[in-house]
Protein backbone atom coordinates (compact mmCIF):
# COMPACT_ATOMS: atom_id res chain seq x y z
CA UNK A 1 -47.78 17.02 -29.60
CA UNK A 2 -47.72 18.27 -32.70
CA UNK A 3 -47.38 15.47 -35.28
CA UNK A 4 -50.44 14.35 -37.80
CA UNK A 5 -51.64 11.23 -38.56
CA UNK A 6 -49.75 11.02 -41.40
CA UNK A 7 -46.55 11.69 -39.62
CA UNK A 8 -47.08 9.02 -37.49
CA UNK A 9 -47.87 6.33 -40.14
CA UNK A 10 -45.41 6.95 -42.24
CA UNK A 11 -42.64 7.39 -39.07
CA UNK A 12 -43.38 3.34 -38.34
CA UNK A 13 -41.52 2.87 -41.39
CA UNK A 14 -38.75 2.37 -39.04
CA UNK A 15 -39.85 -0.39 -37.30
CA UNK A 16 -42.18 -2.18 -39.89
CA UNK A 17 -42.06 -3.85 -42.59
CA UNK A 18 -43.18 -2.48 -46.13
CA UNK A 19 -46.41 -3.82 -46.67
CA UNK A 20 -47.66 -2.45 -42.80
CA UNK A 21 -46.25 0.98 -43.56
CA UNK A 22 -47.67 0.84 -46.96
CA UNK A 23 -51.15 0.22 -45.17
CA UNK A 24 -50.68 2.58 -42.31
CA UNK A 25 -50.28 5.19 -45.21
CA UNK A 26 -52.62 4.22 -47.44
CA UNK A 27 -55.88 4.30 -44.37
CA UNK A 28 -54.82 8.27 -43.78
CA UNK A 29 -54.98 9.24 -47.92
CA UNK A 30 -58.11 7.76 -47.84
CA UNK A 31 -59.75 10.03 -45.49
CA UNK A 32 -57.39 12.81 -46.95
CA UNK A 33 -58.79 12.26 -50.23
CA UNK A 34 -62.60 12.34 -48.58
CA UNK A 35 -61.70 15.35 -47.60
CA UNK A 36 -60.56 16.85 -50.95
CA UNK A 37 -63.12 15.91 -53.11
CA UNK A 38 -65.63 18.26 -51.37
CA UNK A 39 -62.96 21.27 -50.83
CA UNK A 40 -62.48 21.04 -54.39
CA UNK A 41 -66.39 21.23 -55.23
CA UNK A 42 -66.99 23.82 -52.79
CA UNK A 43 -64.72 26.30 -55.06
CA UNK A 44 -67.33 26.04 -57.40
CA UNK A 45 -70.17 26.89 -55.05
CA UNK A 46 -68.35 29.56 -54.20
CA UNK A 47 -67.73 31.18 -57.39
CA UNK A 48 -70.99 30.45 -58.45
CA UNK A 49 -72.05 32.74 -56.09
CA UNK A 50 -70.31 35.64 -56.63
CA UNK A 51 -70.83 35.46 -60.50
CA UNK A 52 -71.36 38.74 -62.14
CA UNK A 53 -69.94 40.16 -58.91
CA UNK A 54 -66.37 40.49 -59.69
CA UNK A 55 -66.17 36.71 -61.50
CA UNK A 56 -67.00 36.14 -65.07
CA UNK A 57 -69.26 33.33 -66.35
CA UNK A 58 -65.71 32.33 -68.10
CA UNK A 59 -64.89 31.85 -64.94
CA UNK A 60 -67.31 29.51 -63.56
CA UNK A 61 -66.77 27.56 -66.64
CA UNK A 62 -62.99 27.26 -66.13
CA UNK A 63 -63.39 26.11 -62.29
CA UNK A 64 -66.58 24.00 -62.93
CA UNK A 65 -64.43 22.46 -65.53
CA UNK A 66 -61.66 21.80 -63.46
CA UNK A 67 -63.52 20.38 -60.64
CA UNK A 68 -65.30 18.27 -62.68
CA UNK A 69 -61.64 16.54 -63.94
CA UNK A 70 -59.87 17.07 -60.40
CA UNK A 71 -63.49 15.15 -58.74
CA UNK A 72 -63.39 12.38 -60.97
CA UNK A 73 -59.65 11.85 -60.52
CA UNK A 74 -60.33 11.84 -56.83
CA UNK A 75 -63.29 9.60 -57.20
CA UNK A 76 -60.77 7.30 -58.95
CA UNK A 77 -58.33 7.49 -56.36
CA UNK A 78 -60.82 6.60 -53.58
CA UNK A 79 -61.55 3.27 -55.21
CA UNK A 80 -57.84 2.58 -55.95
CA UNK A 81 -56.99 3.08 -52.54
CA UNK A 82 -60.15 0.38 -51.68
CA UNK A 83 -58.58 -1.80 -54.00
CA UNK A 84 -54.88 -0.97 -52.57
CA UNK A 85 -56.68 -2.64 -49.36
CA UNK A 86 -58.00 -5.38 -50.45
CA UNK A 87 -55.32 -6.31 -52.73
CA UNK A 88 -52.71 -9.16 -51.90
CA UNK A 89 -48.62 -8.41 -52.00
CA UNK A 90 -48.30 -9.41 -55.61
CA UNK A 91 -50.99 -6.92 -56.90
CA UNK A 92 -50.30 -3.61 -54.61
CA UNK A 93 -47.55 -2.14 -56.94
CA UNK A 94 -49.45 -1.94 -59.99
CA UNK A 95 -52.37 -0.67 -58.04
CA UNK A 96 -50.03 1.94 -56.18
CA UNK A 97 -48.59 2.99 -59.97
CA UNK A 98 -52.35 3.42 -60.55
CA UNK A 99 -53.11 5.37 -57.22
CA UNK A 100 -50.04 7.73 -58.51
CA UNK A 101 -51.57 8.53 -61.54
CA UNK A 102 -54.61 9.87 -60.59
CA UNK A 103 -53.16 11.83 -58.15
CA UNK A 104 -50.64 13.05 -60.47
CA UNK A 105 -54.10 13.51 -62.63
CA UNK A 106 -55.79 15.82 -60.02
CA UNK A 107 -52.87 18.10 -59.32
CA UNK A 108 -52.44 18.81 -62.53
CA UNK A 109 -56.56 19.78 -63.01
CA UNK A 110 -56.63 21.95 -60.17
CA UNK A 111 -52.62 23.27 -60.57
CA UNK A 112 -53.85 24.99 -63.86
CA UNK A 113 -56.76 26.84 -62.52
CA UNK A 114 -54.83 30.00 -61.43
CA UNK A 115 -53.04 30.91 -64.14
CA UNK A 116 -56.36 29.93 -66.37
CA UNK A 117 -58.79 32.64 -64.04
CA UNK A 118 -59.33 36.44 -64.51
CA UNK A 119 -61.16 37.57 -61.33
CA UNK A 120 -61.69 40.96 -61.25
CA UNK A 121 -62.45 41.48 -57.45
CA UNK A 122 -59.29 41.61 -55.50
CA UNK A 123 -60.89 40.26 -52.25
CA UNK A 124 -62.29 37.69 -54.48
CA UNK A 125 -59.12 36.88 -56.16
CA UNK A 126 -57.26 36.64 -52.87
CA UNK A 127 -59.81 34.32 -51.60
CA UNK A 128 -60.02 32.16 -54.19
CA UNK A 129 -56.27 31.52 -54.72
CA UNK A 130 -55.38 30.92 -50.97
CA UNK A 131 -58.48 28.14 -51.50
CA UNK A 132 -56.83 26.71 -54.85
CA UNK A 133 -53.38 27.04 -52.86
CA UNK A 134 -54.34 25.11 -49.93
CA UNK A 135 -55.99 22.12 -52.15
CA UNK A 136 -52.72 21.84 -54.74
CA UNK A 137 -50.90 21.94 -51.70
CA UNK A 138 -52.41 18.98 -49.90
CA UNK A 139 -52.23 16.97 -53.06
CA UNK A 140 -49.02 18.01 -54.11
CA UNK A 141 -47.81 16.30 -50.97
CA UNK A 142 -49.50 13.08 -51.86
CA UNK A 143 -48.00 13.15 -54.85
CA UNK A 144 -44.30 13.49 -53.48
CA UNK A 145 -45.11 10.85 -51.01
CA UNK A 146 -46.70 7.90 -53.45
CA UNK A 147 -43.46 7.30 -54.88
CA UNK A 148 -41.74 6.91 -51.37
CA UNK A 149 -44.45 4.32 -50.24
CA UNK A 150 -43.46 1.83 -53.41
CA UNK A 151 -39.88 2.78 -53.41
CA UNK A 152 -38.96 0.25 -50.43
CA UNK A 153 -36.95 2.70 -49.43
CA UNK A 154 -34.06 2.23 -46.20
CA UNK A 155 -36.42 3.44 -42.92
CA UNK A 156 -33.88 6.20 -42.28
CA UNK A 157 -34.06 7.96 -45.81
CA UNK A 158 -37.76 7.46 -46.53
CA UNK A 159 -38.26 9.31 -43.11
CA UNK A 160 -36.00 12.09 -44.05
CA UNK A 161 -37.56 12.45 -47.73
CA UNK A 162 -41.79 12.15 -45.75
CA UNK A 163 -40.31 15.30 -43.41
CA UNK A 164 -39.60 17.52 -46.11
CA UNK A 165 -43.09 17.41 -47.98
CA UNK A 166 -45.74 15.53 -45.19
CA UNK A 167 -49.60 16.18 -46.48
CA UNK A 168 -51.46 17.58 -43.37
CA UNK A 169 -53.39 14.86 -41.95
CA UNK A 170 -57.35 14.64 -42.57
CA UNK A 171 -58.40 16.77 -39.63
CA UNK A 172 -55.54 19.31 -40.08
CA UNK A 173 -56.08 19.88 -43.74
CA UNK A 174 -60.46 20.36 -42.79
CA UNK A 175 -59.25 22.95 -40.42
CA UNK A 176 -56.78 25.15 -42.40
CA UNK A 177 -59.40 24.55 -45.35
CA UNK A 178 -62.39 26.31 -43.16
CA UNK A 179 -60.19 28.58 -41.24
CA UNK A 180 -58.65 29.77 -45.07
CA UNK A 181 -62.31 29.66 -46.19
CA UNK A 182 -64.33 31.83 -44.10
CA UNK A 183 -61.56 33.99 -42.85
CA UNK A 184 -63.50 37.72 -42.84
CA UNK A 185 -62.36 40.12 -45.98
CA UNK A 186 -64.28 43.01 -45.45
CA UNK A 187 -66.18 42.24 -48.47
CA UNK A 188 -69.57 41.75 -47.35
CA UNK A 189 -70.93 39.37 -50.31
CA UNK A 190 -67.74 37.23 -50.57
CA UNK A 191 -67.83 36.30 -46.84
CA UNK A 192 -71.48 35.59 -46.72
CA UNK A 193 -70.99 33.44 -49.79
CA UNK A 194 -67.76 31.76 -47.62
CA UNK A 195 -69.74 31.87 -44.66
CA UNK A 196 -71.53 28.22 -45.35
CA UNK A 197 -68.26 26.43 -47.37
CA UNK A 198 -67.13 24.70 -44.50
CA UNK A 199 -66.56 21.16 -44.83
CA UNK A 200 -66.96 18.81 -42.26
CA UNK A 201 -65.88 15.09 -40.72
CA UNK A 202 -67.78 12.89 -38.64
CA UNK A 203 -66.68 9.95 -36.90
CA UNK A 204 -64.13 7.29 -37.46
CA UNK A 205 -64.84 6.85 -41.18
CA UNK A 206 -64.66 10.28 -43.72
CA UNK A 207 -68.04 11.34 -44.42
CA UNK A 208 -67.81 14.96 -45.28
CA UNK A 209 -70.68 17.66 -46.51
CA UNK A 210 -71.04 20.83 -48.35
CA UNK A 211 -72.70 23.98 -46.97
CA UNK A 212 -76.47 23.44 -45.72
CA UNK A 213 -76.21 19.69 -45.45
CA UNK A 214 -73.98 19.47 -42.03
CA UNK A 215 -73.27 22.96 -39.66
């Protein structure tokens, strides 16, 4: 079957109450989120290498920038969404207001990197903004989904409103990240540089790597 994680935490809605869906939810952003924090640095490592090659050290500074915001907003969310856990009834709304910040936070960091980059390369340019596309996309669907989680919406609406804008799960967004990644151009130095910017999950809990540290 074809359905995410996601999907199915957020179809329960139907049968349970609030607070479970709320927490059935919240458990899948977390490893989403583990999984966007090193996607997002990994667009730096990969500009990085192709610098002077078709990218400008302008560039490198605009991205580095961006990750920089975009990994500290994610860093945030990660311990909001602890908190989220750990919280009692009473204090999970403010927290989730919080949690919808910084993701609101992070799109907008990484949202304004394409218009803000002047890559030469067309192979390059290509590669980069399917990367950047597949990231704002991920988090764009967290943020449409936040909202829907502290709404307390009727079962039946909140279902419809999840279908139309569902965040891949953790293991679906790691593939179409690696798959998007190292997908062959034709341009030798851009897919060796690609070549290595897989990211990776192991186990029950997120624990994800950058090039060289896990193959």
């Amino acid at each position: 079957m074809k359905f995410s994680k996601a999907m199915l935490a957020l179809t329960l809605c139907a049968t349970m109450t609030f607070t479970a869906c709320s927490m059935a939810w919240i458990g899948e952003a977390e490893q989403i989120v583990a999984a966007l924090i090193p996607a997002v640095a990994n667009l730096v490592a990969l500009v990085a290498a192709l610098e002077g090659k078709g990218v400008s050290a302008n560039d490198l500074e605009t991205i580095q920038n961006a990750e920089a915001q975009a990994g500290a907003d994610l860093q945030l969310l990660q311990s909001l969404i602890t908190a989220y856990q750990r919280a009692d009834a009473a204090a999970q709304p403010g927290i989730l207001n919080q949690i919808q910040a910084a993701v609101d936070a992070a799109q907008s960091s990484v949202g304004g990197l394409l218009p803000a980059l002047h890559i030469e390369d067309p192979a390059t340019q290509a590669k980069v903004t399917a990367v950047i596309g597949i990231v704002l996309s991920e988090i764009q669907s967290l943020a449409a989904i936040v909202p829907l989680v502290g709404a307390k919406a009727a079962p039946g609406k909140m279902a419809k409103q999840v279908k139309r804008q569902l965040p891949l799960s953790a293991n679906e967004f790691v593939s179409s990240y690696n798959a998007t990644m190292t997908a062959k151009t034709g341009h030798t130095g851009l897919d060796h540089a690609t070549a290595g910017l897989r990211i990776h999950l192991h186990g029950e809990f997120a624990r994800w790597a950058s090039a060289g540290v896990l193959k």
